[in-house]
Protein backbone atom coordinates (compact mmCIF):
# COMPACT_ATOMS: atom_id res chain seq x y z
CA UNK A 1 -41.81 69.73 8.52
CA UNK A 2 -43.20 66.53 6.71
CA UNK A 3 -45.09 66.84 3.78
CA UNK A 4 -47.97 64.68 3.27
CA UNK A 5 -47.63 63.50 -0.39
CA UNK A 6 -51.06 63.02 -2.70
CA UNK A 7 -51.52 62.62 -6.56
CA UNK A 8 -52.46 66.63 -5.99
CA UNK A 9 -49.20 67.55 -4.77
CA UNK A 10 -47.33 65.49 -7.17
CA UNK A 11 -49.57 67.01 -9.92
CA UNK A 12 -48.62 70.23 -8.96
CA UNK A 13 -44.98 69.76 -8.38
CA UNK A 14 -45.47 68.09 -11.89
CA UNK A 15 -46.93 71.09 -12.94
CA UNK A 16 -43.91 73.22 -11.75
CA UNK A 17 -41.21 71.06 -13.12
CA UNK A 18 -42.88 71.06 -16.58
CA UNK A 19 -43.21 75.18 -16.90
CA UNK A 20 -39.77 75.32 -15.74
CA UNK A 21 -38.57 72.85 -18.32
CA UNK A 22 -40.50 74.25 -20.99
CA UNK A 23 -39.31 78.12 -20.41
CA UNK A 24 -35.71 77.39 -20.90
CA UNK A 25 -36.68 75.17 -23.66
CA UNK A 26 -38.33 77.86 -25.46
CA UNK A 27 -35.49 80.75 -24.21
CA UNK A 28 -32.81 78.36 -25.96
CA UNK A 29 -34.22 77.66 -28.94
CA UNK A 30 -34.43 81.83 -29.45
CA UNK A 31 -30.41 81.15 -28.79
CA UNK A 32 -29.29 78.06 -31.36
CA UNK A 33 -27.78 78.63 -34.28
CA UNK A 34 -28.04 75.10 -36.18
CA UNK A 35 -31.05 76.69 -39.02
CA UNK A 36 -28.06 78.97 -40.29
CA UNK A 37 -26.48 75.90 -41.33
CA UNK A 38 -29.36 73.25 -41.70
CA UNK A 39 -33.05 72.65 -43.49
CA UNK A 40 -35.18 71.29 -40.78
CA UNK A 41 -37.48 68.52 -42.31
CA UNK A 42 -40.42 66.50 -40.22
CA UNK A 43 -40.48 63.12 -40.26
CA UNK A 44 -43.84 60.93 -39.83
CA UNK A 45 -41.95 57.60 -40.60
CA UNK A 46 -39.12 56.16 -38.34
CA UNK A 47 -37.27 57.97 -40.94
CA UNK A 48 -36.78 60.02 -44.29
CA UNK A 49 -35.70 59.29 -47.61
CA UNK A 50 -34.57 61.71 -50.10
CA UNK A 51 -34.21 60.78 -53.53
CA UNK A 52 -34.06 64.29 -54.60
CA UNK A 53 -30.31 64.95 -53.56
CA UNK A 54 -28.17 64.28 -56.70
CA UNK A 55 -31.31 66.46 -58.51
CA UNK A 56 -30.10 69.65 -58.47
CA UNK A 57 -33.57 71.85 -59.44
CA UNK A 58 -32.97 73.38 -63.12
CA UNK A 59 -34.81 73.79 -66.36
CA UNK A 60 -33.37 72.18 -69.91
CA UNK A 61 -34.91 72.89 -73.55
CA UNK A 62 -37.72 70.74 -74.02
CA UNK A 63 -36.97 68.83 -77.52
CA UNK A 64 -39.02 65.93 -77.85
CA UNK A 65 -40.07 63.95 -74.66
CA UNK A 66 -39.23 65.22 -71.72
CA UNK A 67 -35.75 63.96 -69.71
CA UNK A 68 -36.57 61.84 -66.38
CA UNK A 69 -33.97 61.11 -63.89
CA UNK A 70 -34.16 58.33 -62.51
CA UNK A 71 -34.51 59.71 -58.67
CA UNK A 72 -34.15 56.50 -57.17
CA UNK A 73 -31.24 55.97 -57.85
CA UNK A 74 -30.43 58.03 -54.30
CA UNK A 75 -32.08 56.50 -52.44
CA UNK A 76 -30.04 58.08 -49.36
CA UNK A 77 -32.03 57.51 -46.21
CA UNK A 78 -31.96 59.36 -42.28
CA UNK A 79 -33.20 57.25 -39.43
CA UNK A 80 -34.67 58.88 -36.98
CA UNK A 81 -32.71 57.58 -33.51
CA UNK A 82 -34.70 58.22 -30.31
CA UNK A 83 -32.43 60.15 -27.32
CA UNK A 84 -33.50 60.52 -23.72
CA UNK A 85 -32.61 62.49 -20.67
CA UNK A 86 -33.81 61.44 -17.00
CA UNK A 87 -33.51 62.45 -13.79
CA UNK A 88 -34.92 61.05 -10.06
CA UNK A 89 -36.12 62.68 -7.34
CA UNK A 90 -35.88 60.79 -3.98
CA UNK A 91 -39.38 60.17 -2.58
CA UNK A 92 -37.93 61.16 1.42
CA UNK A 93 -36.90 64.96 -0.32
CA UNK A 94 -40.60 65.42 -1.46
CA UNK A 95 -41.63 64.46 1.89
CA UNK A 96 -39.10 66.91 3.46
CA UNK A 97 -40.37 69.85 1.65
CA UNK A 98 -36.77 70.28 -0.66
CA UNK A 99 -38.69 69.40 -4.22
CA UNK A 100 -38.11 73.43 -5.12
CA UNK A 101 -34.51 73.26 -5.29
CA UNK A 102 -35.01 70.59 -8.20
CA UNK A 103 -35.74 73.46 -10.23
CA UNK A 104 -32.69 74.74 -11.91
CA UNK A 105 -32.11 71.04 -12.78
CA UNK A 106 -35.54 70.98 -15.39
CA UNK A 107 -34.66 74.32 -16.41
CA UNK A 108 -31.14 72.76 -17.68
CA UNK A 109 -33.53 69.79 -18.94
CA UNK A 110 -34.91 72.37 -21.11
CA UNK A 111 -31.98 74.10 -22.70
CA UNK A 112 -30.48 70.63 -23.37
CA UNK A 113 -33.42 69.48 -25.54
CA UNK A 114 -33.10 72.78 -27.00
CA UNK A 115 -29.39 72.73 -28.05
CA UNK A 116 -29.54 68.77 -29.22
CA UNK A 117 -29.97 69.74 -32.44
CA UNK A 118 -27.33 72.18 -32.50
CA UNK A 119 -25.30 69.12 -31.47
CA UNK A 120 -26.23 66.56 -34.29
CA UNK A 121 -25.88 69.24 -36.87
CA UNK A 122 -22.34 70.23 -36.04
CA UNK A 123 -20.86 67.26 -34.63
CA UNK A 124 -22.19 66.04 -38.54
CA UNK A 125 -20.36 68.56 -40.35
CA UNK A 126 -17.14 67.68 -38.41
CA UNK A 127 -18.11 64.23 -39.40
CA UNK A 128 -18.34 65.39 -43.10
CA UNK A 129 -14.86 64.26 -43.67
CA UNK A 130 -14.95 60.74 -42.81
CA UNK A 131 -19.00 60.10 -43.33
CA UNK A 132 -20.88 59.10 -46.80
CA UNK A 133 -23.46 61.38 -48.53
CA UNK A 134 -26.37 60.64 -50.80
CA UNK A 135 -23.82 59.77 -53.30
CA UNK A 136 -21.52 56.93 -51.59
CA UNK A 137 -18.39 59.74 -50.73
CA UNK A 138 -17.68 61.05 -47.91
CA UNK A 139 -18.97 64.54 -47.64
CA UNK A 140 -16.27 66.25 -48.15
CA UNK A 141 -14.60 63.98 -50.47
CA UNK A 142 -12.10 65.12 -53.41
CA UNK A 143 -13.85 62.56 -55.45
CA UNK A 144 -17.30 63.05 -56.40
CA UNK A 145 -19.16 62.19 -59.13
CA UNK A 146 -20.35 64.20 -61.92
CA UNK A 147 -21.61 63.42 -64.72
CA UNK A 148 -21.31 64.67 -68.51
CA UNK A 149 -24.56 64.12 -69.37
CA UNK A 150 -27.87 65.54 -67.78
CA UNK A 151 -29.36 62.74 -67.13
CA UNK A 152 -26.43 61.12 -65.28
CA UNK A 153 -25.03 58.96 -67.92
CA UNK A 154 -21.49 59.20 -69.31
CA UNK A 155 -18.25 59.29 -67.60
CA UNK A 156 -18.08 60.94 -64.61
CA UNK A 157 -15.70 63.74 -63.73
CA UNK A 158 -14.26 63.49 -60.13
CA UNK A 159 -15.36 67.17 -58.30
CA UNK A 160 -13.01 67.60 -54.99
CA UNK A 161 -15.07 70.28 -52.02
CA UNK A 162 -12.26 69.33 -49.69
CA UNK A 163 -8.42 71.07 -49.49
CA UNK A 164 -6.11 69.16 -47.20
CA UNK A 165 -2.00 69.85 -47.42
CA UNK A 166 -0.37 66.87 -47.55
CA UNK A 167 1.62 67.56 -44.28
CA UNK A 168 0.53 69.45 -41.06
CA UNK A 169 -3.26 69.94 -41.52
CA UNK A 170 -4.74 72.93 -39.49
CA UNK A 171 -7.82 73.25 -37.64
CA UNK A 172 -10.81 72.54 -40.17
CA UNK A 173 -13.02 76.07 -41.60
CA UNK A 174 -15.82 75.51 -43.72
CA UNK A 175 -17.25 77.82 -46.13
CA UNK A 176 -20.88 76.85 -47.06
CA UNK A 177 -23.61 78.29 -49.22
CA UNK A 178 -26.56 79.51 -46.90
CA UNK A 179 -28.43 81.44 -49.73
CA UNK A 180 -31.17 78.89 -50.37
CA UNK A 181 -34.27 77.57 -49.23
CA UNK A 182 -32.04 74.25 -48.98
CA UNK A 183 -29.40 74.17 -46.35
CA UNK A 184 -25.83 72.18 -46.91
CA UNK A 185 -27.30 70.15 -43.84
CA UNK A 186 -30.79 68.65 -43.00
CA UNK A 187 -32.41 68.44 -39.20
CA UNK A 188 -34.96 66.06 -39.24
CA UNK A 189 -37.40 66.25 -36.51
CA UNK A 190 -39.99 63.12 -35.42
CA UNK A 191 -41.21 64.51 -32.66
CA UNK A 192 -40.80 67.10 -30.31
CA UNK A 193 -38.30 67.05 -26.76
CA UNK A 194 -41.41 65.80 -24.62
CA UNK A 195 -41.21 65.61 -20.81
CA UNK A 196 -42.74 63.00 -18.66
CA UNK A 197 -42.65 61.76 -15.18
CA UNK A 198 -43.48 58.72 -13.56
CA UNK A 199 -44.43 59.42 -9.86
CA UNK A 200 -47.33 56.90 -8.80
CA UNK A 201 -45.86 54.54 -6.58
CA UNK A 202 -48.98 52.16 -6.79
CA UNK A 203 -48.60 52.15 -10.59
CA UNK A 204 -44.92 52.28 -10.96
CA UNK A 205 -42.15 49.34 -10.34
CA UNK A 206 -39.63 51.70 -10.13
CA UNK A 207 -41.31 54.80 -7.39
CA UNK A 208 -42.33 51.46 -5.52
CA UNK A 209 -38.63 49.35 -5.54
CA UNK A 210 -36.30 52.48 -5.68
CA UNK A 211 -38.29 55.34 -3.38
CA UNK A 212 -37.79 57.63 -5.90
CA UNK A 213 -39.74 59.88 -8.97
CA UNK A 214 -38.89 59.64 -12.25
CA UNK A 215 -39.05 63.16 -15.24
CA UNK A 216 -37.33 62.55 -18.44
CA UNK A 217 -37.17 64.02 -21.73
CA UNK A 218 -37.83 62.06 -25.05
CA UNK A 219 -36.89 63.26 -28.54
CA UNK A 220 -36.79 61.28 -31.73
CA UNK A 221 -34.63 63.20 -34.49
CA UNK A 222 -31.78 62.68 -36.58
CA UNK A 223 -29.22 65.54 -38.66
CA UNK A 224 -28.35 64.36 -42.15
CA UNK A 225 -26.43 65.70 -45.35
CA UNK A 226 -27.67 67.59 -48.09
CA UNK A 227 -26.29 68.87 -51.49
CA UNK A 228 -22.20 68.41 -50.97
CA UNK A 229 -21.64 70.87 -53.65
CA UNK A 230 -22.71 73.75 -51.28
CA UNK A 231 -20.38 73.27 -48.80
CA UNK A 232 -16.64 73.11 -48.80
CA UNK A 233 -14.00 72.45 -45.92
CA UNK A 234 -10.24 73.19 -45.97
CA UNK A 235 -7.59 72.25 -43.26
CA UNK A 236 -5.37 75.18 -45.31
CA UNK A 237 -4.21 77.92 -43.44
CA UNK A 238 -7.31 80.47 -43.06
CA UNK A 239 -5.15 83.21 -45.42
CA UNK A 240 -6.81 85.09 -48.68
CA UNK A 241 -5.32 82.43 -50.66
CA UNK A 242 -6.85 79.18 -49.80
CA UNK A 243 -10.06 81.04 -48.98
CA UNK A 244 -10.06 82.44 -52.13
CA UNK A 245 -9.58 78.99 -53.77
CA UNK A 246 -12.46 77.76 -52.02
CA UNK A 247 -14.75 80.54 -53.01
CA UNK A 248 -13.69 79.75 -56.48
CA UNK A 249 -14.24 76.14 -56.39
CA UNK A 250 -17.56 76.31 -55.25
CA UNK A 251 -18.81 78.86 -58.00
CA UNK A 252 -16.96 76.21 -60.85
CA UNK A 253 -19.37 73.38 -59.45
CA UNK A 254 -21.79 72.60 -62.30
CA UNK A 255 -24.58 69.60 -62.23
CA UNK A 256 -24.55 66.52 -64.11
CA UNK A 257 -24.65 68.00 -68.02
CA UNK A 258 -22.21 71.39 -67.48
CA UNK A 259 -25.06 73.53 -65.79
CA UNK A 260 -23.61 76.37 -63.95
CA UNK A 261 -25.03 75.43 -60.07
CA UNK A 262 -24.85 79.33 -59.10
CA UNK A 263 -23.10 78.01 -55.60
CA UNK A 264 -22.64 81.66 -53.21
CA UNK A 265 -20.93 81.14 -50.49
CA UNK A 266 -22.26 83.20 -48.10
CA UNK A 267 -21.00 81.74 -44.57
CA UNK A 268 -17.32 81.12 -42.75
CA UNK A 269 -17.71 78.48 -40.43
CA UNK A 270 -14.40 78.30 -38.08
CA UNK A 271 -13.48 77.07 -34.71
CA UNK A 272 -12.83 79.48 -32.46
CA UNK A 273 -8.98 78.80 -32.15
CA UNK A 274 -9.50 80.49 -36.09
CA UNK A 275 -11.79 83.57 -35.21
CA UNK A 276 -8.87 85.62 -35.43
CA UNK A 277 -7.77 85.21 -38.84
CA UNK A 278 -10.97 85.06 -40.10
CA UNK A 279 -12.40 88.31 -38.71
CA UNK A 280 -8.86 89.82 -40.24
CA UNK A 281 -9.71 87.99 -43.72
CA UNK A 282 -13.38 88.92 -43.81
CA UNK A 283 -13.32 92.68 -42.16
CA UNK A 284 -11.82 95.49 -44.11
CA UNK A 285 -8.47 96.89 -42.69
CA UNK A 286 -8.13 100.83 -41.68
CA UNK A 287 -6.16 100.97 -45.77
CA UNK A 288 -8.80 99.59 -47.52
CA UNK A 289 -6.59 97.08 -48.69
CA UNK A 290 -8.58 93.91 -47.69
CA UNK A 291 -10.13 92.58 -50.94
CA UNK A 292 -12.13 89.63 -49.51
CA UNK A 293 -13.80 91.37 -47.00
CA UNK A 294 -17.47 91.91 -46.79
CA UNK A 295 -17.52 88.45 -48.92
CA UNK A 296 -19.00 85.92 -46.44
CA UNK A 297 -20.80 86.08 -42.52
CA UNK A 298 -18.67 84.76 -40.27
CA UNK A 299 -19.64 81.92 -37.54
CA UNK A 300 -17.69 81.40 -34.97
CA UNK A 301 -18.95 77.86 -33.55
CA UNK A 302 -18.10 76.32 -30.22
CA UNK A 303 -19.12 72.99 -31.17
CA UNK A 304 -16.02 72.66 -33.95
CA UNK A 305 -13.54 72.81 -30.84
């Protein structure tokens, strides 16, 4: 049976669409796990800068004038990028009474905008070993800077938070301090996923020239680094003894001028090709005998495959 389309139908299938989009939307984001790894920071520019990172927060005797870093001297910037999703709907299936079964398609609208994020944050921290931080090395470099004196004068010591054998790399784990207000990754958010549809043929080039309706989802956002010192990623073996050489490295980080940084690291972050050996490392065996277990959570992550 023919349907006899009107701006009140198309409101309502509108109407539809949109709930159905934003139920999933707000099912998934109960799901993602990116905020165990990342800070999420809005944005009300076309994008952030944060000259704090290379600051680590801490407190010095006060003997004469007080010590100012010069913060802008990282000056390390995340540009917000805009990303889109759209579908069409063919003007004739509106007409034919089939718009309903167009449903499970916003519903999967939804619980993509949802898990974008989770993207951008871990396809970043796989990035980490070939993409710059605030302070011109690669995330996970075996160089960084730091610097003898508290104000970031002197010469610098080179700090490695990356362990790669010189033959035969494995699959990369991370170990990462979670403890903090301050994640080892930022998610910075411009706006939220918005859907919109364009479905007035009088109004629209495209309804008019194509016979069809037009949803799609908008989202400006962008993932960025934080601190590199509270993160670390090996391509060791996942055994006691590499993980135990990370755990140690991260608690020797100091800032520029000595101070201890406290680094804890709190979460395993593996592929799941490593879940094995890392619920074995981390979970205490029927002796007893397992003396790094209990140490860190363990996250399995799909997105590292």
């Amino acid at each position: 049976m023919a349907v006899t389309i009107t701006p009140a139908l198309l409101a309502a299938l509108f109407k539809g669409y949109r709930a159905e989009y934003q139920k999933a939307l707000d099912a998934a984001l109960q799901e993602t796990q990116w905020k165990k790894v990342a800070t999420l920071v809005p944005s009300g520019t076309a994008g952030n800068i944060y000259p704090w990172l290379g600051q680590f927060p801490g407190l010095r005797e006060w003997i004469g004038e007080r010590l100012l870093k010069n913060m802008a001297a990282h000056g390390y910037t995340i540009e917000n990028k805009k990303y889109e999703g759209t579908v069409t709907i063919g003007r004739t299936l509106v007409e034919d009474d089939q718009a309903g079964v167009f449903l499970p398609m916003f519903n999967e609208m939804g619980r993509a905008a949802a898990y974008h994020p989770e993207s951008l944050v871990f396809e970043l921290l796989k990035a980490g070993l070939t993409t710059e931080c605030y302070d011109g090395q690669n995330y996970f470099d075996t160089e960084h800077p730091v610097y003898p004196n508290v104000d970031g004068t002197g010469t610098a010591a080179l700090v490695s938070n990356l362990d790669v054998p010189g033959s035969n790399p494995g699959p990369t784990w991370f170990l990462l301090d979670t403890s903090r207000a301050i994640k080892p990754l930022i998610f910075q958010e411009r706006t939220k996923p918005e859907i919109t549809s364009k479905t007035d043929p009088n109004n629209s080039d495209h309804v008019f020239t194509h016979d069809e309706f037009v949803h799609g989802v908008r989202y400006r956002c962008n993932a960025g680094f934080g601190f590199w010192q509270m993160a670390y990623a090996s391509r060791q073996p996942l055994t006691g003894e590499f993980y135990g050489k990370a755990r140690a490295a991260m608690q020797s980080f100091v800032a520029d001028g000595g101070r201890p940084m406290k680094i804890k690291p709190t979460l395993l972050v593996v592929p799941p090709q490593l879940e094995a050996q890392a619920r074995k490392l981390l979970v205490k065996d029927e002796n007893g005998g397992n003396e790094w277990a209990g140490t860190a959570e363990l996250f399995v992550c799909d997105e590292l495959v």
